[in-house]
Structures are given as C-alpha cells and as structure tokens.
PDB file of N, CA and C in Angstrom:
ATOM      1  N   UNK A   1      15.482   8.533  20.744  1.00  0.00           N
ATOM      2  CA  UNK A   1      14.934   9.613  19.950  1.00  0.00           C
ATOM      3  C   UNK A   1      14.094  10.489  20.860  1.00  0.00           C
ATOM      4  N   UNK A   2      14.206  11.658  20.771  1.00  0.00           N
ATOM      5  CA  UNK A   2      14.109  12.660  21.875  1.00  0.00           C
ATOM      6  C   UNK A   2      12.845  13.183  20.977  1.00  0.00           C
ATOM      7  N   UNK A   3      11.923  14.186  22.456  1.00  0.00           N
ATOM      8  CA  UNK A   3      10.407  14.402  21.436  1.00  0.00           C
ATOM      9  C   UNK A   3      10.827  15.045  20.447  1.00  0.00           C
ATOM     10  N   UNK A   4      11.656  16.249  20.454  1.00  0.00           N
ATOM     11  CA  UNK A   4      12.098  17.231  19.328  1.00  0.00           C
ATOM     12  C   UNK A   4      12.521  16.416  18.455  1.00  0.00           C
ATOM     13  N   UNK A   5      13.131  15.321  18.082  1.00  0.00           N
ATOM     14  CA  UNK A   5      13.538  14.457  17.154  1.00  0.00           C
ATOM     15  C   UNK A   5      12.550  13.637  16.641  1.00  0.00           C
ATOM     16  N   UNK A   6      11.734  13.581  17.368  1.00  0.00           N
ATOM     17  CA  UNK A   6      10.350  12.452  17.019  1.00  0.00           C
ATOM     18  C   UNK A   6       9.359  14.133  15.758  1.00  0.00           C
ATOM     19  N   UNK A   7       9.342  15.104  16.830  1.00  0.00           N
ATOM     20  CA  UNK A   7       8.499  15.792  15.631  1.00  0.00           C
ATOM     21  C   UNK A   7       9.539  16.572  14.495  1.00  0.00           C
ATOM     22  N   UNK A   8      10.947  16.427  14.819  1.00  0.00           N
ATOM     23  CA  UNK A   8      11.465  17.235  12.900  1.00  0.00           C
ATOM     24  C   UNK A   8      10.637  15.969  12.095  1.00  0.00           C
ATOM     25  N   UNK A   9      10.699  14.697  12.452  1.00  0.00           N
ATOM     26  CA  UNK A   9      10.615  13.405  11.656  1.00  0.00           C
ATOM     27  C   UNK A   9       9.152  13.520  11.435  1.00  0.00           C
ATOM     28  N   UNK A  10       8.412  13.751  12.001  1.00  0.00           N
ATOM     29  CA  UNK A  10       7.042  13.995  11.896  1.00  0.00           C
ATOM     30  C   UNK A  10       7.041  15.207  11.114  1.00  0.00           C
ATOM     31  N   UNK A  11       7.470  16.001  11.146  1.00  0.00           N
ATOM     32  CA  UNK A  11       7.192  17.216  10.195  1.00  0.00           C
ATOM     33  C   UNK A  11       7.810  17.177   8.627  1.00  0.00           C
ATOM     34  N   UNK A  12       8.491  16.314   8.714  1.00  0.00           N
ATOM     35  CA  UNK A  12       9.705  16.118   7.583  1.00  0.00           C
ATOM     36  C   UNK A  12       8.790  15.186   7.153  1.00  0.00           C
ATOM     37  N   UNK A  13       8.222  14.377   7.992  1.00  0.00           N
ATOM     38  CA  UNK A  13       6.854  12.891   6.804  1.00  0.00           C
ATOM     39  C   UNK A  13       6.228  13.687   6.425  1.00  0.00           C
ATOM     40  N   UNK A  14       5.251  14.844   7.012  1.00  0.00           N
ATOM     41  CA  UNK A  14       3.712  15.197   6.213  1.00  0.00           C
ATOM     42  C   UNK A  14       4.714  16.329   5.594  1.00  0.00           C
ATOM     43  N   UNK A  15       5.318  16.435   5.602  1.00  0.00           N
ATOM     44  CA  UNK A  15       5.944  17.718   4.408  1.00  0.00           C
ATOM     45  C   UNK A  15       6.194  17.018   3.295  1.00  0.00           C
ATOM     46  N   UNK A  16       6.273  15.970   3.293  1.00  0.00           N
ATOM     47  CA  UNK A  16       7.186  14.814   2.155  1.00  0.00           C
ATOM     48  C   UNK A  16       5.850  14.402   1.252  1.00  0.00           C
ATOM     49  N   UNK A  17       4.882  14.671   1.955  1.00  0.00           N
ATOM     50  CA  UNK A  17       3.609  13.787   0.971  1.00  0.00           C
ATOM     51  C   UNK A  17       3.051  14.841   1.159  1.00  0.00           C
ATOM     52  N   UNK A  18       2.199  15.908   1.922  1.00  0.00           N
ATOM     53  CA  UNK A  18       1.209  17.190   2.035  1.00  0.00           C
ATOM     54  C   UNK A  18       1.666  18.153   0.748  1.00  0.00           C
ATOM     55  N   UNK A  19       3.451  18.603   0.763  1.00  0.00           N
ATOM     56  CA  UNK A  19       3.771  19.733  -0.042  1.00  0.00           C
ATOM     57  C   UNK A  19       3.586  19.437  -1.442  1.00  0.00           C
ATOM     58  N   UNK A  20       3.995  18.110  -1.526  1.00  0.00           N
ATOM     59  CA  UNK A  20       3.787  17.704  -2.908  1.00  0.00           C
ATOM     60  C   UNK A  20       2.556  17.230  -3.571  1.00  0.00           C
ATOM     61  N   UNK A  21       1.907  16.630  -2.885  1.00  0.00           N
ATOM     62  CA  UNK A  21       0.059  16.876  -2.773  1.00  0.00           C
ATOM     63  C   UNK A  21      -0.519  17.942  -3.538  1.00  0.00           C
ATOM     64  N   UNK A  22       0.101  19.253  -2.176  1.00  0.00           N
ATOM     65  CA  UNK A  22      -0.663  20.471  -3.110  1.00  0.00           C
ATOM     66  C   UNK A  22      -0.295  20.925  -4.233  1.00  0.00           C
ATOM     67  N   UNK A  23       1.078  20.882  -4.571  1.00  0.00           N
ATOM     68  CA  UNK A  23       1.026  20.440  -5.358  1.00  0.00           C
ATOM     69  C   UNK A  23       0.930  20.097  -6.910  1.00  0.00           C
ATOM     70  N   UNK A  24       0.485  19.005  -6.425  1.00  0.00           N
ATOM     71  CA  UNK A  24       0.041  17.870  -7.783  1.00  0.00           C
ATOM     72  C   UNK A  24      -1.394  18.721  -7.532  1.00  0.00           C
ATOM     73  N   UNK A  25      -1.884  18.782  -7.194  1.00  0.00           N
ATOM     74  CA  UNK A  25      -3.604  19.361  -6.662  1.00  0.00           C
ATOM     75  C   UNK A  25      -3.632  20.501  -7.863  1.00  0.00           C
ATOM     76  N   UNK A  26      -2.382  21.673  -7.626  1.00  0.00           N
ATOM     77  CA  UNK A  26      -2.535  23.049  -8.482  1.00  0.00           C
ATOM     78  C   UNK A  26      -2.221  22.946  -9.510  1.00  0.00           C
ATOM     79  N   UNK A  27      -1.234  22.144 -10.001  1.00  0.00           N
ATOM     80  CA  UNK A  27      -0.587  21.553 -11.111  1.00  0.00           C
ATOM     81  C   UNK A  27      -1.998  20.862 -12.313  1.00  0.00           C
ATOM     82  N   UNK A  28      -2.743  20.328 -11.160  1.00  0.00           N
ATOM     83  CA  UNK A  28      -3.632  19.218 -12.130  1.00  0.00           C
ATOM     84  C   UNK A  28      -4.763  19.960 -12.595  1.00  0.00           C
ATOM     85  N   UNK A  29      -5.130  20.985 -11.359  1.00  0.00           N
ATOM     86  CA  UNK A  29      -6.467  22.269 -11.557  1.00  0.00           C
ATOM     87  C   UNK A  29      -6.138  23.106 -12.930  1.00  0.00           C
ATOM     88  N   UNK A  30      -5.130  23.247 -12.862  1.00  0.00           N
ATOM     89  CA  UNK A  30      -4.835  24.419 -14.311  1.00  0.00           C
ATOM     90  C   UNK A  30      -4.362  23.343 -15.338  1.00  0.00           C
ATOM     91  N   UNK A  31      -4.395  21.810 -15.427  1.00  0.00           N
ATOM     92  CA  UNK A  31      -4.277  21.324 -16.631  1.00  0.00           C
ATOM     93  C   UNK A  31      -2.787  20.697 -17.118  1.00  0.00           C
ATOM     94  N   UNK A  32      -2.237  20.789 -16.022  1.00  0.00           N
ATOM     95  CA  UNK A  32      -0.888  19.986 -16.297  1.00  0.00           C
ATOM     96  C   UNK A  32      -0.569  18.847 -15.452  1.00  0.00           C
ATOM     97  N   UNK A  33      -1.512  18.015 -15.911  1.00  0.00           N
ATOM     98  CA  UNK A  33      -1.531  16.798 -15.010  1.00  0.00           C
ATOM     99  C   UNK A  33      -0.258  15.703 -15.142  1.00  0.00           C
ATOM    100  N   UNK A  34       0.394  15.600 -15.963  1.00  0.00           N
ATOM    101  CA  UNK A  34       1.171  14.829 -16.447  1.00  0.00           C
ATOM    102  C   UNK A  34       2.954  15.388 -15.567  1.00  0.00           C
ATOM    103  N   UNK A  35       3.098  17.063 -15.395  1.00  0.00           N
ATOM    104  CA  UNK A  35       3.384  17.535 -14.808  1.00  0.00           C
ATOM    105  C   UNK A  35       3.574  17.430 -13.386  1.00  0.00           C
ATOM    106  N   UNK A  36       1.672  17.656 -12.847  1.00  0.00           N
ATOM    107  CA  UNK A  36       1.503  17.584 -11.415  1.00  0.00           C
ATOM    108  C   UNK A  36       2.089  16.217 -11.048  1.00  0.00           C
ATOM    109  N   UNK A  37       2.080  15.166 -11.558  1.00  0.00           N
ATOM    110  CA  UNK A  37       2.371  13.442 -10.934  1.00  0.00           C
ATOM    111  C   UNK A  37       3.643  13.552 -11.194  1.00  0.00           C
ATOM    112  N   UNK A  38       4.808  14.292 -12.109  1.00  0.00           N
ATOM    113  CA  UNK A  38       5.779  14.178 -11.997  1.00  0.00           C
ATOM    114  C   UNK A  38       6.482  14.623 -10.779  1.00  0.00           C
ATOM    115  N   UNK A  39       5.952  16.109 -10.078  1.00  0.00           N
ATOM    116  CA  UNK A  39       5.956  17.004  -9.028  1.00  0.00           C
ATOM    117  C   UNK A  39       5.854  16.259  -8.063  1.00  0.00           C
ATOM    118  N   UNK A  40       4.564  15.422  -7.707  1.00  0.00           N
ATOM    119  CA  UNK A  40       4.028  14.271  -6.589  1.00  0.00           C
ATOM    120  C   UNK A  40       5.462  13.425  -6.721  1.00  0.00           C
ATOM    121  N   UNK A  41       5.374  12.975  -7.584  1.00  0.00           N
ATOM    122  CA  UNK A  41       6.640  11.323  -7.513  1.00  0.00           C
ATOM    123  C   UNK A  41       8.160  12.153  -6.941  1.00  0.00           C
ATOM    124  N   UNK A  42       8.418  13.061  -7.576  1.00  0.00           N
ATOM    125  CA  UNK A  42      10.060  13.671  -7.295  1.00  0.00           C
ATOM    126  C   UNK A  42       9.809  13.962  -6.241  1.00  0.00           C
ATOM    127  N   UNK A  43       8.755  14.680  -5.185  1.00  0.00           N
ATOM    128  CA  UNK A  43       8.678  15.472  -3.788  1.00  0.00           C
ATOM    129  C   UNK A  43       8.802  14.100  -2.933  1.00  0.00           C
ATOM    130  N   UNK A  44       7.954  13.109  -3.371  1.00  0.00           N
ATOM    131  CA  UNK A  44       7.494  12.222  -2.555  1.00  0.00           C
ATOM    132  C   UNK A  44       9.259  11.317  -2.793  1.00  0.00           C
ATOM    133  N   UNK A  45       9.416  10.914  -3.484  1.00  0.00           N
ATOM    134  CA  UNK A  45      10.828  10.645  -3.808  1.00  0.00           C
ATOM    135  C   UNK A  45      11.795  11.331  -3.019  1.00  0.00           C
ATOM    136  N   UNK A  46      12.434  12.312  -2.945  1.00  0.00           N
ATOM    137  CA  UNK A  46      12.890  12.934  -2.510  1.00  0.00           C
ATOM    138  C   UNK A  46      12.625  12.374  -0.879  1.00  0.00           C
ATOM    139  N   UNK A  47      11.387  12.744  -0.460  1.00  0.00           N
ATOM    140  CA  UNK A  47      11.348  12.662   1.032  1.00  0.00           C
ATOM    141  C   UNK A  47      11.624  11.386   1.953  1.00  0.00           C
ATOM    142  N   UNK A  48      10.711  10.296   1.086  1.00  0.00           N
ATOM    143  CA  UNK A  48      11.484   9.080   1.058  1.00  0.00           C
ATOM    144  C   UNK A  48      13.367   9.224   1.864  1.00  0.00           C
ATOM    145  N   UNK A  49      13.901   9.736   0.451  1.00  0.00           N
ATOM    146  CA  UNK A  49      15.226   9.386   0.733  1.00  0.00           C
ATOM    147  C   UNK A  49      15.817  10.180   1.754  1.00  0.00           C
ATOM    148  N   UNK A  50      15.632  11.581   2.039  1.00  0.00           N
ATOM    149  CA  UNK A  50      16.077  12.161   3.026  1.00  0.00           C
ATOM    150  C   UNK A  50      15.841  11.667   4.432  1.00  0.00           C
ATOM    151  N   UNK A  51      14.602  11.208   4.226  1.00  0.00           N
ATOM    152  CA  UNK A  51      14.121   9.802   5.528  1.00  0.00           C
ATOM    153  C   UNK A  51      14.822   9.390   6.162  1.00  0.00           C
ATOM    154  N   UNK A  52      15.696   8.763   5.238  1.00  0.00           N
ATOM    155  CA  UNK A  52      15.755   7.072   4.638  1.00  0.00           C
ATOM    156  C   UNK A  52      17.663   8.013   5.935  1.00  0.00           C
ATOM    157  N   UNK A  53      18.290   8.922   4.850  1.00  0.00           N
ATOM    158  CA  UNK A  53      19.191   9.462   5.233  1.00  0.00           C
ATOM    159  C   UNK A  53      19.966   9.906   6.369  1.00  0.00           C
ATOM    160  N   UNK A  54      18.741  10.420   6.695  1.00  0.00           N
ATOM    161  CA  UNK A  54      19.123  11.436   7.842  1.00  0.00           C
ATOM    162  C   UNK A  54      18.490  10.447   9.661  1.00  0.00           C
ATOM    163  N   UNK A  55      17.640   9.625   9.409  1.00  0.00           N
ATOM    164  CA  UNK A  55      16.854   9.230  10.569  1.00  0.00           C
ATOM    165  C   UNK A  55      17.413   7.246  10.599  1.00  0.00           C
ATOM    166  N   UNK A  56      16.990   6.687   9.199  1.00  0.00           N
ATOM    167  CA  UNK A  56      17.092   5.218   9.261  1.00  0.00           C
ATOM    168  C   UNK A  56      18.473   4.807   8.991  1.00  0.00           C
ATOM    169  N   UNK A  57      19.302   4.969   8.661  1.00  0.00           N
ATOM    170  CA  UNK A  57      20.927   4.428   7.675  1.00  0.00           C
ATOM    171  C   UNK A  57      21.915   4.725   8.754  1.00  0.00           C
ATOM    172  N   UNK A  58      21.588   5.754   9.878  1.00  0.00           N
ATOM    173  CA  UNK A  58      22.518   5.481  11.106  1.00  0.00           C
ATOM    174  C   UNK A  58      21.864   5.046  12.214  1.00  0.00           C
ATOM    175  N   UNK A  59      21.113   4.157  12.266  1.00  0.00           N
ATOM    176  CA  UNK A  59      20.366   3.239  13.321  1.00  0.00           C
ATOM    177  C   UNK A  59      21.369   1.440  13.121  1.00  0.00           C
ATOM    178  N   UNK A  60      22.164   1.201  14.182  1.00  0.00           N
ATOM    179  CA  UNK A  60      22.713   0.118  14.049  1.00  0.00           C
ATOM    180  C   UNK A  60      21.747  -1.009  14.120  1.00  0.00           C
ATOM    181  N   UNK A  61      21.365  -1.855  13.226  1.00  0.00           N
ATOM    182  CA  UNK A  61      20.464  -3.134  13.246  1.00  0.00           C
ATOM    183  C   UNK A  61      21.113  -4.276  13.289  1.00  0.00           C
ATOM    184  N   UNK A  62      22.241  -4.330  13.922  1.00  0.00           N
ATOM    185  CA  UNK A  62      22.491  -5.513  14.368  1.00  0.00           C
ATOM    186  C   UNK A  62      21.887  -6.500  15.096  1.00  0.00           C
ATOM    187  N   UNK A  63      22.015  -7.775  15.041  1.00  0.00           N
ATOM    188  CA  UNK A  63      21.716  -8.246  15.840  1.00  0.00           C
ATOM    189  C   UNK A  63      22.872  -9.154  16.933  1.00  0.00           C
ATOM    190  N   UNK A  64      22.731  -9.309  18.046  1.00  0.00           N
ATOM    191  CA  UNK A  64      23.359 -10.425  18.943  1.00  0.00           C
ATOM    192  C   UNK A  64      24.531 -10.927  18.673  1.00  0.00           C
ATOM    193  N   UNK A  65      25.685 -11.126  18.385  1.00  0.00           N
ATOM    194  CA  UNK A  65      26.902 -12.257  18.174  1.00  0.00           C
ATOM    195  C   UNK A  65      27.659 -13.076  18.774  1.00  0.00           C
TER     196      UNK A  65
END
C-alpha cells in the first residue's frame, strides 16, 4: 500500500465518521434528532462498507499450505 493509497483510506475513514457527525450535529441543533442518528448510522454504515469493499475483501488472508 503506497502513501497515496494509505491517505485516499485515511481520507475515506474521517469522511466516513466527520461528514456524518456534522451532520447528526445540524440535524440535532434544529430538532430532528431522531433524523440526525438515522443520518450518523446510514453515513457511518455506508463507510464501513465501502471500507470493507474497496481496501479489505481483496487482501488475500491466507495462510501457509
């Protein structure tokens, strides 16, 4: 994993929890809190899986045979 590959992945984590943060933050200030945590869970959800997608699921974890 090359530095440019180390920071999309780094930028792609705090985007995954920061964007949806704010958010849940503006969402909850004007009173739609029930809303804002839905916003938090789907962003944060979401980022999770694109993670999960794009960086962990083509890493061979084999071991030894």
């Amino acid at each position: 994993m090359g530095s440019g590959e180390k920071l999309r992945f780094g930028l792609a984590l705090a985007a995954g929890v920061v964007i949806p943060g704010f958010l849940k933050y503006a969402f909850t200030s004007i009173g739609y809190e029930a809303f804002g945590t839905a916003v938090w869970v789907s962003g944060y959800l979401t980022a999770i899986l694109v993670i999960w997608y794009v960086w962990i699921r083509p890493l061979d974890l084999q071991g030894t045979s």
